[in-house]
C-alpha atoms as a PDB file:
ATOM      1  CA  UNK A   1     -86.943-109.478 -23.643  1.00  0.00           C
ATOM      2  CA  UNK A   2     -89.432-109.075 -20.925  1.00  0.00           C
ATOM      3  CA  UNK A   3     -87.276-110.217 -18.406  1.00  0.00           C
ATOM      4  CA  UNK A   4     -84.360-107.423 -20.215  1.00  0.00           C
ATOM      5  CA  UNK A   5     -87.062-104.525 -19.922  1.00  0.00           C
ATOM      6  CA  UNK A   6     -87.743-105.701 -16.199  1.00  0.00           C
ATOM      7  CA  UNK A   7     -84.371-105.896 -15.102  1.00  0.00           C
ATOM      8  CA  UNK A   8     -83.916-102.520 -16.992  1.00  0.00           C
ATOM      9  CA  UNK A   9     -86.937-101.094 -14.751  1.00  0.00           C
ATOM     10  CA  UNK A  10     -85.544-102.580 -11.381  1.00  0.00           C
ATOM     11  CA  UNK A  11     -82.079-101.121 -12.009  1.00  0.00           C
ATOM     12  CA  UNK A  12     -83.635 -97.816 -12.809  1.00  0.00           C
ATOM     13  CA  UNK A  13     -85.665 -97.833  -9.418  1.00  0.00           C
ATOM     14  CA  UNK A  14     -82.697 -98.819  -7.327  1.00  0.00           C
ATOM     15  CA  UNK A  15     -80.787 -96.327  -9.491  1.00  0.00           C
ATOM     16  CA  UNK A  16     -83.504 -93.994  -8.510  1.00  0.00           C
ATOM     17  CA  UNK A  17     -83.900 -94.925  -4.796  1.00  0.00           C
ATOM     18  CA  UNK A  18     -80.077 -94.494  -4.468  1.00  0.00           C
ATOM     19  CA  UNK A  19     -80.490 -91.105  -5.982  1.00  0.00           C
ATOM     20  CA  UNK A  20     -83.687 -90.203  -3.618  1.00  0.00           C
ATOM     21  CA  UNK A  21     -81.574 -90.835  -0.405  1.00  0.00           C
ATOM     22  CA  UNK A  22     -78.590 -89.620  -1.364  1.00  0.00           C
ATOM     23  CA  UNK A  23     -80.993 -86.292  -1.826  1.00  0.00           C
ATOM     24  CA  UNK A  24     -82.573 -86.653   1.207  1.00  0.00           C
ATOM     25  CA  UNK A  25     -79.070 -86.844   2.796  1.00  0.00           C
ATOM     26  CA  UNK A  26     -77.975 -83.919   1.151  1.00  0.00           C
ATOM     27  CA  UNK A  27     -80.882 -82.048   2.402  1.00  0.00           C
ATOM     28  CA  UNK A  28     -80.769 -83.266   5.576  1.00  0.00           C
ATOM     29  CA  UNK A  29     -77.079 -81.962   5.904  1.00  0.00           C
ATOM     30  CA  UNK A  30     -77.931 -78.523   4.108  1.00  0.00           C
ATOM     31  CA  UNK A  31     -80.718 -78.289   6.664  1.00  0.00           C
ATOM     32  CA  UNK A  32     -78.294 -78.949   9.069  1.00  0.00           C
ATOM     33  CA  UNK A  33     -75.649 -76.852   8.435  1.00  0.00           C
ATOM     34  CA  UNK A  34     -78.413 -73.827   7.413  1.00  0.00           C
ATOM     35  CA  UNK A  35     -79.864 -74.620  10.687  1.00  0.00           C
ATOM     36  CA  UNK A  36     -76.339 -73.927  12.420  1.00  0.00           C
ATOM     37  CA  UNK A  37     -75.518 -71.020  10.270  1.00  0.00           C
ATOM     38  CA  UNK A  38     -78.619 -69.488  11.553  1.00  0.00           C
ATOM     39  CA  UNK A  39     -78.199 -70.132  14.829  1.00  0.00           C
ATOM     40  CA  UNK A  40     -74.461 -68.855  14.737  1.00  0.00           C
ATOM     41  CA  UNK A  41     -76.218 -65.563  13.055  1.00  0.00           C
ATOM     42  CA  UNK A  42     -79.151 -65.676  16.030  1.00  0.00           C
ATOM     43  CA  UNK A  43     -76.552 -65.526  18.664  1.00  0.00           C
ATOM     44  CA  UNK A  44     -74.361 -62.517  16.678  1.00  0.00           C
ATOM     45  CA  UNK A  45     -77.217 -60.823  16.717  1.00  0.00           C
ATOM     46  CA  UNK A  46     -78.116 -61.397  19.983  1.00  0.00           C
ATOM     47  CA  UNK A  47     -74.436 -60.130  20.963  1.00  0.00           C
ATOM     48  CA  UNK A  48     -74.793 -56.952  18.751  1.00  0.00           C
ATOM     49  CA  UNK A  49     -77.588 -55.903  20.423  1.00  0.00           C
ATOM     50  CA  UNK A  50     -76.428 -56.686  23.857  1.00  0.00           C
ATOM     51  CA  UNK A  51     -73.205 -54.726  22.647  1.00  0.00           C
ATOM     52  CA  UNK A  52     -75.130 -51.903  21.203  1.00  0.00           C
ATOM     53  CA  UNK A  53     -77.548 -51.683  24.521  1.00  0.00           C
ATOM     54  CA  UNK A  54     -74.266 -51.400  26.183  1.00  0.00           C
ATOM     55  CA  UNK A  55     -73.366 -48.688  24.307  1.00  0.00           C
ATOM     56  CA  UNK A  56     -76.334 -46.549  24.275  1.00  0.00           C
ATOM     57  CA  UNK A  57     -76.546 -47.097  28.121  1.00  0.00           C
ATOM     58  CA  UNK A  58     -72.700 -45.580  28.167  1.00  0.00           C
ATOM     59  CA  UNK A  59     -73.840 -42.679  25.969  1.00  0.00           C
ATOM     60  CA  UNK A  60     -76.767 -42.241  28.123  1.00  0.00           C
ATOM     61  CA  UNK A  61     -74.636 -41.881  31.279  1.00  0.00           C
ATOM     62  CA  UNK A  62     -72.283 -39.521  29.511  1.00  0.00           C
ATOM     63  CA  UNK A  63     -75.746 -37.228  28.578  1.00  0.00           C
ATOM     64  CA  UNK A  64     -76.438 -37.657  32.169  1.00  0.00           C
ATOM     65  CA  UNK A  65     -73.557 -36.496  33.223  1.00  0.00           C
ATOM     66  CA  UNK A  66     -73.028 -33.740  30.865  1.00  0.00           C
ATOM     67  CA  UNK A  67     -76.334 -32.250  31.924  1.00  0.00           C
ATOM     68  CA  UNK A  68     -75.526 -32.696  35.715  1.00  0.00           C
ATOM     69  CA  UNK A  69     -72.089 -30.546  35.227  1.00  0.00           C
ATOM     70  CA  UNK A  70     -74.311 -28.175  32.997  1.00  0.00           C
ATOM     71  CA  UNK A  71     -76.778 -27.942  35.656  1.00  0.00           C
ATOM     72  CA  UNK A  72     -74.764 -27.894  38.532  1.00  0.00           C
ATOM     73  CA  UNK A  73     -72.010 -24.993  37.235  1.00  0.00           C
ATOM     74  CA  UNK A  74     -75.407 -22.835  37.229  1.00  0.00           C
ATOM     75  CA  UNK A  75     -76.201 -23.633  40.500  1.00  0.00           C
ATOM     76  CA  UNK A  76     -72.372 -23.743  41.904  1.00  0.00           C
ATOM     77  CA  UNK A  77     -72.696 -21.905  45.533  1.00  0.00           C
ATOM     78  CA  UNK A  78     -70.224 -21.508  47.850  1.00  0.00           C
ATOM     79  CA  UNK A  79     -70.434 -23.530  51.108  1.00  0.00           C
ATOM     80  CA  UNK A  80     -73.177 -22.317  53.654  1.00  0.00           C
ATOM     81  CA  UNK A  81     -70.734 -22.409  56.946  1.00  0.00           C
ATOM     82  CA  UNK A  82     -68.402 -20.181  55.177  1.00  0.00           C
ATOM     83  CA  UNK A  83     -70.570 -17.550  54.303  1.00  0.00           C
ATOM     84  CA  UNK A  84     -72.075 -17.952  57.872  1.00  0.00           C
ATOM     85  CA  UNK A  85     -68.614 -17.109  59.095  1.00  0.00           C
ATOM     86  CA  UNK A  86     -67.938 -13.931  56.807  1.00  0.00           C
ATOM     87  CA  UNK A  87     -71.892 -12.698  58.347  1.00  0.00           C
ATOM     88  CA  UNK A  88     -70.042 -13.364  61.706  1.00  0.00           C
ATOM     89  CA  UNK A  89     -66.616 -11.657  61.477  1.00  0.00           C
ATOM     90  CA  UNK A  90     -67.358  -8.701  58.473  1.00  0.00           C
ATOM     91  CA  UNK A  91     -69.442  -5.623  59.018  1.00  0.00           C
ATOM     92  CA  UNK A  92     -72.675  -5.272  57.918  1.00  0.00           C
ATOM     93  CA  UNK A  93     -71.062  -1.909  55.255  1.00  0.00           C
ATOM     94  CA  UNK A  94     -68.435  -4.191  53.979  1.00  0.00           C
ATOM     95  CA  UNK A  95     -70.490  -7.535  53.959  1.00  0.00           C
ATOM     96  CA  UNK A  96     -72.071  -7.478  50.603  1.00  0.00           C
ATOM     97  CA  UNK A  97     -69.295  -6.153  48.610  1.00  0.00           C
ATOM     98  CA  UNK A  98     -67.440  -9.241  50.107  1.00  0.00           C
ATOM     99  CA  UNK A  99     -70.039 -11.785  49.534  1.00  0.00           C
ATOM    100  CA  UNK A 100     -70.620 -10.994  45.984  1.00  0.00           C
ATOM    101  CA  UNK A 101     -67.068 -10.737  44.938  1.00  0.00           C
ATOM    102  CA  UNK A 102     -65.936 -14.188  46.662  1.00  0.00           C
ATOM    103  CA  UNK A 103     -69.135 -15.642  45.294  1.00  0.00           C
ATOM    104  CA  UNK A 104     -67.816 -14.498  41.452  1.00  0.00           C
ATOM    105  CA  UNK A 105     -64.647 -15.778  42.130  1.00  0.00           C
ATOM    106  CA  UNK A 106     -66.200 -19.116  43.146  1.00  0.00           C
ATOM    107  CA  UNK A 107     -67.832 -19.843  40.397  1.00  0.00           C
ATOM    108  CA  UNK A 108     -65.297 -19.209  38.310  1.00  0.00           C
ATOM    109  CA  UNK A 109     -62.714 -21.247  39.626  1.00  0.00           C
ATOM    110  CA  UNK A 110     -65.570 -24.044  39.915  1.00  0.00           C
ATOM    111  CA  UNK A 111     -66.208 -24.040  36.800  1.00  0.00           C
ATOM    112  CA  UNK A 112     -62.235 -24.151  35.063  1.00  0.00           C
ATOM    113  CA  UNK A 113     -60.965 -26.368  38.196  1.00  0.00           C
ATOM    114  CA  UNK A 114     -63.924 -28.644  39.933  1.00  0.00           C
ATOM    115  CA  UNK A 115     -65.789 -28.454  43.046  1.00  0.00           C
ATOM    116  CA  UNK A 116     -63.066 -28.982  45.244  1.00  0.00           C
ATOM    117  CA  UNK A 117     -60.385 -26.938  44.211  1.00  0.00           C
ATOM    118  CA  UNK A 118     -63.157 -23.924  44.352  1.00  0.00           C
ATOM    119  CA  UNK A 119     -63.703 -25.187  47.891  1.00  0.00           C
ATOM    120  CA  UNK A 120     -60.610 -24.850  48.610  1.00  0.00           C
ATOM    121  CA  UNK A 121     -60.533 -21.722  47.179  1.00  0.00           C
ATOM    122  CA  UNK A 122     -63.351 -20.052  48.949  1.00  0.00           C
ATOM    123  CA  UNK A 123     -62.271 -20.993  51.879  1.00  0.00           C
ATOM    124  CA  UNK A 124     -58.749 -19.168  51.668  1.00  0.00           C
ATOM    125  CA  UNK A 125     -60.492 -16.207  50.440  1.00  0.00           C
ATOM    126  CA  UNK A 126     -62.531 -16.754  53.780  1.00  0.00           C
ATOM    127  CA  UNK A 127     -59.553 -16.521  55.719  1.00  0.00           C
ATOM    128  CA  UNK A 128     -57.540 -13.449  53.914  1.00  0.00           C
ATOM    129  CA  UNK A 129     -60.735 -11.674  53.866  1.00  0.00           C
ATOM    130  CA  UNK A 130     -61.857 -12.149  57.373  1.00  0.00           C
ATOM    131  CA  UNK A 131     -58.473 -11.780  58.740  1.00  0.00           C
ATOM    132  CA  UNK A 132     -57.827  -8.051  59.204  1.00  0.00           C
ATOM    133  CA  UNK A 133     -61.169  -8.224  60.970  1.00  0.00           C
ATOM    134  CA  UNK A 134     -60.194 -10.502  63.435  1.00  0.00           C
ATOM    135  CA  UNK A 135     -57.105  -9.028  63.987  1.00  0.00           C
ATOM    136  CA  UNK A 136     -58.740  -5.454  64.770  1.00  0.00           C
ATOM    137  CA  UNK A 137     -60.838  -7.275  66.647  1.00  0.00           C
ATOM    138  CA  UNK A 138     -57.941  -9.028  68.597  1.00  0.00           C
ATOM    139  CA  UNK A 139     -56.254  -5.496  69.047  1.00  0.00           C
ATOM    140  CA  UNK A 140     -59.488  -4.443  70.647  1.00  0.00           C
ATOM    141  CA  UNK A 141     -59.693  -6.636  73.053  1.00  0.00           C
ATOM    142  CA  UNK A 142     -56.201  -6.828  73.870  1.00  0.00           C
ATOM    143  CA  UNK A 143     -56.149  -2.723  74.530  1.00  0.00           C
ATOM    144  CA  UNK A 144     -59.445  -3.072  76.395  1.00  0.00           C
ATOM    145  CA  UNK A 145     -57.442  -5.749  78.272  1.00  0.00           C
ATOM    146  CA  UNK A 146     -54.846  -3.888  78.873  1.00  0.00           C
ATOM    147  CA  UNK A 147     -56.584  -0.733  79.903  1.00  0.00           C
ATOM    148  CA  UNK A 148     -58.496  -2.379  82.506  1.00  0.00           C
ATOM    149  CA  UNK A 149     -55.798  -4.283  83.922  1.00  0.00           C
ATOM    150  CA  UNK A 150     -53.634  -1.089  84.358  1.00  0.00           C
ATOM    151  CA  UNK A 151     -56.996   0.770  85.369  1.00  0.00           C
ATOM    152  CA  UNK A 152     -57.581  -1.889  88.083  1.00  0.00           C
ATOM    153  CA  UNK A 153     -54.056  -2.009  89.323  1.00  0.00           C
ATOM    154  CA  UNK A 154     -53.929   1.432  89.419  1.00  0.00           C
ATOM    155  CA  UNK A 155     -56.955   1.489  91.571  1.00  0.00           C
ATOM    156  CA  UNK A 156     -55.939  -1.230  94.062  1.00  0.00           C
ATOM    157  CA  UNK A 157     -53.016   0.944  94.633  1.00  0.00           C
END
């Protein structure tokens, strides 16, 4: 009966060996697989935050950018060597009135078109405005030509 109780005993310690690693196993494998799913989770994470750096650095630019055009429509001026040209060809009486008027119109069409078209822009105004001058100015000189030519032909005769 001894030898019954012993066997009994030595079946129950394999029985609960067997059980033991089979535990251990299964932890081992949960540990495992938690130790995967946690990595998987590390490196979504990881991506999120790479994503959502990309993101605010996009939205930064676009700030960036917002402000420059915000700051820059204030400060839109027309380009230096065309106003140098209207001090050139315009009279002094007429020069202002000019100047402030193509100026306006500048900044206008700078701010509903871009900086080039308004460029553009200015610089055809330039031209219109500046050409009656020059023609005058041609017509001047042509007469003055003219008059001295005749004047020193007449003379030589």
């Amino acid at each position: 009966m001894f030898n019954k109780v012993e066997k009994c005993n030595k079946k129950y310690e394999v029985n609960q060996i067997g059980k033991l690693e089979s535990l251990a196993v299964f932890i081992e494998e949960t540990n495992d697989e938690l130790v995967y799913r946690l990595n998987k989770q590390r490196i979504e994470l990881e991506a999120l935050r790479v994503k959502n750096r990309m993101q605010l650095q996009k939205l930064y630019l676009l700030l960036n950018l917002v402000v420059f055009r915000k700051n820059s429509e204030s400060f839109a001026k027309p380009p230096k060597i065309a106003e140098y040209i209207l001090y050139l060809f315009i009279p002094k009486a007429n020069r202002n009135a000019i100047l402030g008027d193509l100026e306006e119109d500048y900044r206008e069409v700078y701010k509903k078109f871009g900086l080039k078209k308004a460029q553009f822009f200015y610089w055809w105004q330039l031209i219109i405005s500046i050409w009656p001058f020059i023609s005058a100015g041609i017509l001047k000189l042509t007469k003055l030509l003219y008059n001295g030519i005749i004047t020193k032909l007449s003379v030589g005769k």
